[in-house]
N, C-alpha and C. Protein backbone atom coordinates (compact mmCIF):
# COMPACT_ATOMS: atom_id res chain seq x y z
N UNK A 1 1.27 68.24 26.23
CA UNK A 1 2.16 68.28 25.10
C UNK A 1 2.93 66.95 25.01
N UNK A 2 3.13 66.33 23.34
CA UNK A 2 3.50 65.22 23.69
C UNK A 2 5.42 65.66 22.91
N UNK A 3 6.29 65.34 24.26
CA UNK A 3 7.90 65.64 24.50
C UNK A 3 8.34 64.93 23.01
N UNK A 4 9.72 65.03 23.03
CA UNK A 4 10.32 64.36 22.15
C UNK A 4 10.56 63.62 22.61
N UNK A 5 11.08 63.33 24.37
CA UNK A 5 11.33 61.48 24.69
C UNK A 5 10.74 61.15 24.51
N UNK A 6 9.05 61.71 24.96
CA UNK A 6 8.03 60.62 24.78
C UNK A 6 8.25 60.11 23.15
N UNK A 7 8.10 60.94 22.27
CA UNK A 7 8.00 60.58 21.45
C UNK A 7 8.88 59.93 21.01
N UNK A 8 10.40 59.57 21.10
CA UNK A 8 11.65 58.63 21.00
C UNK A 8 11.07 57.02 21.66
N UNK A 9 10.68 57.49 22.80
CA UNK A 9 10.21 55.79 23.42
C UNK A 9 8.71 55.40 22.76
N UNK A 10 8.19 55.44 22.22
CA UNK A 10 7.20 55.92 21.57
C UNK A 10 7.93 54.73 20.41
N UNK A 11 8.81 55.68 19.23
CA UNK A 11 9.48 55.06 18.25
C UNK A 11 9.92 53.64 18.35
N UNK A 12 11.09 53.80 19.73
CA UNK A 12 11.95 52.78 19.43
C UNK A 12 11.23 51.47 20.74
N UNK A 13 10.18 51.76 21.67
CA UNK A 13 9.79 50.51 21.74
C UNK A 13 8.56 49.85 20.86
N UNK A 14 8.03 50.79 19.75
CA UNK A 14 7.36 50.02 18.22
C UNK A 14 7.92 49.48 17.95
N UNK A 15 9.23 49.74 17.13
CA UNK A 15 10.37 48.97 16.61
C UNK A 15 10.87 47.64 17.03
N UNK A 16 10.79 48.23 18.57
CA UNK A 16 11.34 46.79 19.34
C UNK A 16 10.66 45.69 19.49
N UNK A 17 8.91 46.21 19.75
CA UNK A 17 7.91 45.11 19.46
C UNK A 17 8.05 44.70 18.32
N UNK A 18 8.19 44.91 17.44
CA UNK A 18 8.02 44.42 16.16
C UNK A 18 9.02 43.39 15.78
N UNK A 19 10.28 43.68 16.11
CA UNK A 19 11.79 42.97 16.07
C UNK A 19 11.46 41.30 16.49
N UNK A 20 10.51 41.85 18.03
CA UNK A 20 10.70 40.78 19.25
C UNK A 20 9.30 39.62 18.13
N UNK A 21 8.47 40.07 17.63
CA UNK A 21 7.13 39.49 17.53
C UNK A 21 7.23 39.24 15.82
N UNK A 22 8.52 39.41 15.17
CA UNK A 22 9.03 39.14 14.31
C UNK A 22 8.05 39.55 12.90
N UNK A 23 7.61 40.81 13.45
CA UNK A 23 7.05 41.58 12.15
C UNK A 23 7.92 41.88 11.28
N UNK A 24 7.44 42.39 9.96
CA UNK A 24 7.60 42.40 8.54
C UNK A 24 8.41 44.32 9.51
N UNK A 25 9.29 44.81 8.37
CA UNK A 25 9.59 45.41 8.67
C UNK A 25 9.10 47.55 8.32
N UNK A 26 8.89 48.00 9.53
CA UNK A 26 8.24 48.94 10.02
C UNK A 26 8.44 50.54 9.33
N UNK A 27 7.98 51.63 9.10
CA UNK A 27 8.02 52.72 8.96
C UNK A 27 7.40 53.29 10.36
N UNK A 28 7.47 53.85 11.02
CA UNK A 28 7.08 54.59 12.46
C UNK A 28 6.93 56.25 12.25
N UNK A 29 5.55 56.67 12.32
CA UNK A 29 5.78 58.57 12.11
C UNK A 29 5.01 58.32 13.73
N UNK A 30 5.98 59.56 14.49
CA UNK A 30 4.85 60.26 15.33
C UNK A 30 4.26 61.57 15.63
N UNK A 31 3.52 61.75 15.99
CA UNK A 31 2.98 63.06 15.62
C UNK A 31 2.65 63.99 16.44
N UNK A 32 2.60 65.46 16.87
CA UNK A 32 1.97 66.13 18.32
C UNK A 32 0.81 66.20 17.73
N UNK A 33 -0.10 66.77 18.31
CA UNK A 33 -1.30 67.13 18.24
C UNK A 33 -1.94 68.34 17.46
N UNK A 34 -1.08 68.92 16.98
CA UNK A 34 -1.13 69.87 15.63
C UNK A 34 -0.67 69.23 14.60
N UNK A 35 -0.08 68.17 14.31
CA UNK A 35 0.33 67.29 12.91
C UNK A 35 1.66 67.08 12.79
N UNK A 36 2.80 68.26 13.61
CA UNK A 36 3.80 68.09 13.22
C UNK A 36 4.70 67.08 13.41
N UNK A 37 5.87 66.62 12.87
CA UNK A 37 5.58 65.48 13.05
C UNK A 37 7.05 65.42 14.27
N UNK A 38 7.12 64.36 14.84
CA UNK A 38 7.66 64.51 16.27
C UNK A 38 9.09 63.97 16.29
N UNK A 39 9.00 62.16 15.62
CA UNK A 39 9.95 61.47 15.11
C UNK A 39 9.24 60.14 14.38
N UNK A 40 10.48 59.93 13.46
CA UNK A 40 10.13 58.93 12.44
C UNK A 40 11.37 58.37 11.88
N UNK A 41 10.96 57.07 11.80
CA UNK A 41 12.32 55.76 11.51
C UNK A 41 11.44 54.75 10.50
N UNK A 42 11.86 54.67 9.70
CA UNK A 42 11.83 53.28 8.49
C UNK A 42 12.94 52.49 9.09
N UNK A 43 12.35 51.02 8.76
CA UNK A 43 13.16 49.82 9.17
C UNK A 43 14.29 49.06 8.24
N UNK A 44 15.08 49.13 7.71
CA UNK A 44 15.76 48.22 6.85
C UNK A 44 14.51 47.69 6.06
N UNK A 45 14.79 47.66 4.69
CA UNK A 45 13.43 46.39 4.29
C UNK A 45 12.80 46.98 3.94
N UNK A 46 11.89 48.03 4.71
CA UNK A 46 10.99 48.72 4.10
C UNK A 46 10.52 49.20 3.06
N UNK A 47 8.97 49.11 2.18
CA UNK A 47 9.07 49.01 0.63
C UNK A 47 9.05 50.81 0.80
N UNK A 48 8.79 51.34 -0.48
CA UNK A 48 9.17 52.74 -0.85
C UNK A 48 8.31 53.53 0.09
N UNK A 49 6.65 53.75 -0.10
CA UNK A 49 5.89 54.38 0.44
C UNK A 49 5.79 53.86 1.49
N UNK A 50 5.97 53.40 2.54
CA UNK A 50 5.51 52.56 3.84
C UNK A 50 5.92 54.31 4.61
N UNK A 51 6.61 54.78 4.50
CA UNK A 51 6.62 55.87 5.52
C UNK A 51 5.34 56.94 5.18
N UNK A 52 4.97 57.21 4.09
CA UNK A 52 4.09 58.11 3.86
C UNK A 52 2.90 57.72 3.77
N UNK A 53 2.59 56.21 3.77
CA UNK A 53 1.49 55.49 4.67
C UNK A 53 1.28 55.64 6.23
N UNK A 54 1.91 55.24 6.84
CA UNK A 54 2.39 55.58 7.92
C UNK A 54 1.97 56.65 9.13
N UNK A 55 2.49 58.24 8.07
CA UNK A 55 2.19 59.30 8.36
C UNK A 55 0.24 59.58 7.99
N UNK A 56 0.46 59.20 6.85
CA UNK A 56 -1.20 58.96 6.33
C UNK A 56 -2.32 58.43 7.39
N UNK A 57 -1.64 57.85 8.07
CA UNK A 57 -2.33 56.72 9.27
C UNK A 57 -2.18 58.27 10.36
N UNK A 58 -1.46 58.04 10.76
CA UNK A 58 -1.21 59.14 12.01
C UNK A 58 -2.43 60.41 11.57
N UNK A 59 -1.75 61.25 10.53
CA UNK A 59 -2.02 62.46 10.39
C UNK A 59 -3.96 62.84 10.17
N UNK A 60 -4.24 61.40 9.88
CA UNK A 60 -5.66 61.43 9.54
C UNK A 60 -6.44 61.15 10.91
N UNK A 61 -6.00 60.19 11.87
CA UNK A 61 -6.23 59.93 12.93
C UNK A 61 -6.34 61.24 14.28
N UNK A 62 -5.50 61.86 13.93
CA UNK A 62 -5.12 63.32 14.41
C UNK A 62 -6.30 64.46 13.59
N UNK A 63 -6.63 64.82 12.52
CA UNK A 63 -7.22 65.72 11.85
C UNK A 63 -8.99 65.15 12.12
N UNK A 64 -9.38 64.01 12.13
CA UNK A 64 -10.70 63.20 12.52
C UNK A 64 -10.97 63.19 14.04
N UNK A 65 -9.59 63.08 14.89
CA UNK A 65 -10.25 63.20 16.26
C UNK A 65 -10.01 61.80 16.46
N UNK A 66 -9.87 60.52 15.33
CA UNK A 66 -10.28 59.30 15.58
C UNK A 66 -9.20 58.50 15.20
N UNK A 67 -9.28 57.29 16.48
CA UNK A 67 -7.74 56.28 15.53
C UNK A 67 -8.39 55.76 14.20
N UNK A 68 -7.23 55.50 13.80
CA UNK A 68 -7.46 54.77 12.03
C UNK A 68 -8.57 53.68 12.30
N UNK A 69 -8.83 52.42 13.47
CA UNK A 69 -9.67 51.70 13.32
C UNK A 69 -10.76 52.17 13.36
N UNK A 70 -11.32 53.38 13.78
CA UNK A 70 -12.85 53.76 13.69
C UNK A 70 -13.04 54.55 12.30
N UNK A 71 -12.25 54.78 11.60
CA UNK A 71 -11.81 55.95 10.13
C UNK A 71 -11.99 54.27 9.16
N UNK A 72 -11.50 53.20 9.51
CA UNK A 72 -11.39 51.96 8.73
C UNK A 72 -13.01 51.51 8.84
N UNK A 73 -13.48 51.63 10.13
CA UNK A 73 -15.29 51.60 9.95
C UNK A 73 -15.85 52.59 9.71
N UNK A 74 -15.81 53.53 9.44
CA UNK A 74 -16.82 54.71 8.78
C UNK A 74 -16.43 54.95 7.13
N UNK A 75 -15.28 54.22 6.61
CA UNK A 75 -14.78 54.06 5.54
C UNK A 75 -16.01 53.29 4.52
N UNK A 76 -16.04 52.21 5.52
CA UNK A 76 -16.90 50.97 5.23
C UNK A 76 -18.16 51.30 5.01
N UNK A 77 -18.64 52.23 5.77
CA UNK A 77 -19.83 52.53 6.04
C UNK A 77 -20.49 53.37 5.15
N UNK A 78 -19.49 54.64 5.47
CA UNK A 78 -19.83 55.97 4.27
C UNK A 78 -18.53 56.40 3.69
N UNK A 79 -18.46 55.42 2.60
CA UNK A 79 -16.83 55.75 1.46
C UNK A 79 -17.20 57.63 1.36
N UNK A 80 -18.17 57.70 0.87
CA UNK A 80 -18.46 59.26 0.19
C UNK A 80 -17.60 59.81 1.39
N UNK A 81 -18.04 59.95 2.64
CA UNK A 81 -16.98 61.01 3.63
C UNK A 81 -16.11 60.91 3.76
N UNK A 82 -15.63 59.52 3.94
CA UNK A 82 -13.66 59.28 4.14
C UNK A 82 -13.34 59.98 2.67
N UNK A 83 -13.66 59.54 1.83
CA UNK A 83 -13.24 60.12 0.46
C UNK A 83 -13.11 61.49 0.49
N UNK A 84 -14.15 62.32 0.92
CA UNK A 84 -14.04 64.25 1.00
C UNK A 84 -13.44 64.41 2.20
N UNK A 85 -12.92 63.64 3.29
CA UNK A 85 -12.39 64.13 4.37
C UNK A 85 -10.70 63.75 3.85
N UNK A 86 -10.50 62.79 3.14
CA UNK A 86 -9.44 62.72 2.12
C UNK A 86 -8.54 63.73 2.00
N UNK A 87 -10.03 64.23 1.11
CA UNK A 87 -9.24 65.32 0.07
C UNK A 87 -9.15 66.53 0.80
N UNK A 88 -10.19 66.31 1.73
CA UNK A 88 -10.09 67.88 2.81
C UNK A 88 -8.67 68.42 3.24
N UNK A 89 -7.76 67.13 4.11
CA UNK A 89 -6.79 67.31 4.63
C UNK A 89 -5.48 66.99 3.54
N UNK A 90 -6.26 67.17 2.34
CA UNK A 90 -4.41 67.27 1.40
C UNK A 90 -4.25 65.97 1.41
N UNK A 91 -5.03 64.81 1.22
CA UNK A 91 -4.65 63.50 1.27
C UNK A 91 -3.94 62.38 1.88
N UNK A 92 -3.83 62.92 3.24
CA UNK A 92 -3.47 62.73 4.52
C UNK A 92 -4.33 61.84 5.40
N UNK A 93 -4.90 60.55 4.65
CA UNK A 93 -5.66 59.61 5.66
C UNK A 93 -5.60 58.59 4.56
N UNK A 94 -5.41 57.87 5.94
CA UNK A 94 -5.10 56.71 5.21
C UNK A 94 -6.07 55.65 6.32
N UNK A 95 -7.11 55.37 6.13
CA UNK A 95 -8.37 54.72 7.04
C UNK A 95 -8.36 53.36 7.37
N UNK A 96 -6.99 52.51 7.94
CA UNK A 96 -6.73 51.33 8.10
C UNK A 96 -6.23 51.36 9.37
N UNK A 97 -6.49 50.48 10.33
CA UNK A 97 -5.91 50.17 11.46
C UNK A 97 -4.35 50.52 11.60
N UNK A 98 -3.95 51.16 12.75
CA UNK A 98 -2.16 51.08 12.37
C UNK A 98 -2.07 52.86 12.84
N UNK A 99 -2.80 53.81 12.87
CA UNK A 99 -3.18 55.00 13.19
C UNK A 99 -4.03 54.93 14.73
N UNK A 100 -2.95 55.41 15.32
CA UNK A 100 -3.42 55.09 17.16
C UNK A 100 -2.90 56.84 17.83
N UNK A 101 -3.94 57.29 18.22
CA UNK A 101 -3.82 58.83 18.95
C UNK A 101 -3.36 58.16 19.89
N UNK A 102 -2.35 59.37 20.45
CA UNK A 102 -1.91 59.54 22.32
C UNK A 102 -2.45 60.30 22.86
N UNK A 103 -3.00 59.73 23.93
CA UNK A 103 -3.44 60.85 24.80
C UNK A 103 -3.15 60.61 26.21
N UNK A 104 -3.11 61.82 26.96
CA UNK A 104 -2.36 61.49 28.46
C UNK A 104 -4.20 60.86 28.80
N UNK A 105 -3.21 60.60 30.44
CA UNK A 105 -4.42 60.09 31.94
C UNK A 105 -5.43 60.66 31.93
N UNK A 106 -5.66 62.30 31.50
CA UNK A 106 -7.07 62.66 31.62
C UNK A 106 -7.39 62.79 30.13
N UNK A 107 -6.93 61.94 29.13
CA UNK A 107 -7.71 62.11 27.87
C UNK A 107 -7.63 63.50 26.96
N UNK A 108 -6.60 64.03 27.37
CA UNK A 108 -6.26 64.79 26.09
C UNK A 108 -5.38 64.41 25.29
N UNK A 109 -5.69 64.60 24.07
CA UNK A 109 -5.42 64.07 23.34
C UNK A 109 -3.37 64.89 22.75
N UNK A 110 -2.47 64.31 22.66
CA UNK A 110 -1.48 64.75 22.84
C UNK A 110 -0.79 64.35 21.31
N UNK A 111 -1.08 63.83 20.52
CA UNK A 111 -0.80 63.42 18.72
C UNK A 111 -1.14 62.09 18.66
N UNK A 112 -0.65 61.51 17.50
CA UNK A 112 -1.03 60.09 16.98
C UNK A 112 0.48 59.26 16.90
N UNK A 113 0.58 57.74 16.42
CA UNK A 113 1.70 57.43 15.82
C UNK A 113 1.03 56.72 14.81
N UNK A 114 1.36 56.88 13.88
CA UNK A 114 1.39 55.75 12.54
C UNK A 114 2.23 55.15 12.32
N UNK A 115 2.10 54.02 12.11
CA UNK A 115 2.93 52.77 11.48
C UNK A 115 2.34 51.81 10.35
N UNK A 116 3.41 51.53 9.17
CA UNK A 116 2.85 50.88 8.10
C UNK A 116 3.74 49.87 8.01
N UNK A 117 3.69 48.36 7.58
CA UNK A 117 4.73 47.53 7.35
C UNK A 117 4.13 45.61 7.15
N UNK A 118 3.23 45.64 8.37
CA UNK A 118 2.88 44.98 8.33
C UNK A 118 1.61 44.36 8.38
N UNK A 119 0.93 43.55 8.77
CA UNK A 119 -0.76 43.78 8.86
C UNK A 119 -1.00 44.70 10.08
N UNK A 120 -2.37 45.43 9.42
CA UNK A 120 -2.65 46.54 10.14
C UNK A 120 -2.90 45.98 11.85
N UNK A 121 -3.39 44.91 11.86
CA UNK A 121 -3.12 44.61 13.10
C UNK A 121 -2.11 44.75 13.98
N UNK A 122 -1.29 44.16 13.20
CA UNK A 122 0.17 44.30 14.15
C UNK A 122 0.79 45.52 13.81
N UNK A 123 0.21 46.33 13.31
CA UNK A 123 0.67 47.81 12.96
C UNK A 123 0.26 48.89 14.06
N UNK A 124 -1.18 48.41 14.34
CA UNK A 124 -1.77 48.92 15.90
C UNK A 124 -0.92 48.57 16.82
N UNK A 125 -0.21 46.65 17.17
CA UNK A 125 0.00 46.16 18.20
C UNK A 125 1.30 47.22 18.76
N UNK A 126 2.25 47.04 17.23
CA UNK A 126 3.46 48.24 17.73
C UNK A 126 2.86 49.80 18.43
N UNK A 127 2.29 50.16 17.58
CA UNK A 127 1.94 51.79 18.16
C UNK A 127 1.25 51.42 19.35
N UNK A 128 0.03 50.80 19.72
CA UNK A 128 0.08 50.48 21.57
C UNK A 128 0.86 50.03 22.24
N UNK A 129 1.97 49.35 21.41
CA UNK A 129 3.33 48.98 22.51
C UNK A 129 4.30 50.46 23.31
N UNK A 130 4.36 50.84 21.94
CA UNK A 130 5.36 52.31 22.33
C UNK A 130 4.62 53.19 22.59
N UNK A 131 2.94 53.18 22.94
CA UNK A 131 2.49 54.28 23.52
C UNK A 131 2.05 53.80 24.93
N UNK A 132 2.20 52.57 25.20
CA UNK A 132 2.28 52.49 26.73
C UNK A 132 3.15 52.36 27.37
N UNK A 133 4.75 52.31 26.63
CA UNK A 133 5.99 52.66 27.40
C UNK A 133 6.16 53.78 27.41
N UNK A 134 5.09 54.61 26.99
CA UNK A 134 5.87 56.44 27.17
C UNK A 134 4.94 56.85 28.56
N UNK A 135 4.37 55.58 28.98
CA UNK A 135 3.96 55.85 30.28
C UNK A 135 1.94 56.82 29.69
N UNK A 136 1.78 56.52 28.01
CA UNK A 136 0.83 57.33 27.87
C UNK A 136 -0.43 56.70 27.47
N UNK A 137 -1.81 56.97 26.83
CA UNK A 137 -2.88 56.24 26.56
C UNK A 137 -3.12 56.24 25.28
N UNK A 138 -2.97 54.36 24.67
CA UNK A 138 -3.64 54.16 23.07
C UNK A 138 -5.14 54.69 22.93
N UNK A 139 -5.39 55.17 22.03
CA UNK A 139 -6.95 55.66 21.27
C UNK A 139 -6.57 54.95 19.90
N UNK A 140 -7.19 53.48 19.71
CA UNK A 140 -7.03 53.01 18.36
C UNK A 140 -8.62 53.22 17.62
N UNK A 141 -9.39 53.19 18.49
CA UNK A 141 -10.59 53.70 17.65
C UNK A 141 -11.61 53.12 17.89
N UNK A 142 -10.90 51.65 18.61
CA UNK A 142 -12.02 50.20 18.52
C UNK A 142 -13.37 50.77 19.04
């Protein structure tokens, strides 16, 4: 089960990577492993939808099994399924890097975090920052 500290350190060392590495500024959802969502912070700055991107990233990453970067290559590959897996989950995927599952030491899978703000790259870099200070394991998809 993924805690609410975890999920607080989780939040606020994304944030902090981002501060330190002077990213554009952040929306953070995190998520357990049923979808709900755990904790979530928008950054000052932040444009309107960046949080419900965000969650979009997480919640799809979580419902696929897969981080957003492998959902961003099967996108590529076969639009037709990301498109009906889309609409499957209520429009809840959002298939861009930046959507990173947690999962503990033996690989269960424990929720996702999404983050939207800046390039999806550095949208991953935060969510593997604050998912290896919760002491837990990134699944970005690569």
């Amino acid at each position: 089960m993924l805690t609410l500290a975890q999920a607080q350190t989780i939040l606020a060392t994304a944030l902090a990577h981002a501060t330190a590495n002077g990213f554009k500024p952040l929306a953070v959802a995190v998520i357990d492993a049923r979808g709900a969502q755990k904790a979530f912070a928008a950054q000052d700055g932040t444009s309107l939808k960046r949080g419900e991107i965000a969650l979009g990233k997480a919640q799809g990453a979580v419902a696929l099994g897969l981080g957003s970067r492998a959902l961003h290559k099967m996108a590529q590959e076969r639009p037709y399924f990301i498109e009906a897996a889309t609409h499957a989950v209520g429009g809840l995927l959002v298939p861009v890097p930046g959507g990173v599952l947690v999962r503990s030491a033996a690989g269960e899978l424990l929720g996702a975090v999404g983050i939207s703000g800046d390039t999806s790259d550095n949208d991953e870099a935060a969510a593997t920052a604050g998912i290896a200070a919760a002491g837990l394991h990134a699944d970005t998809g690569a």
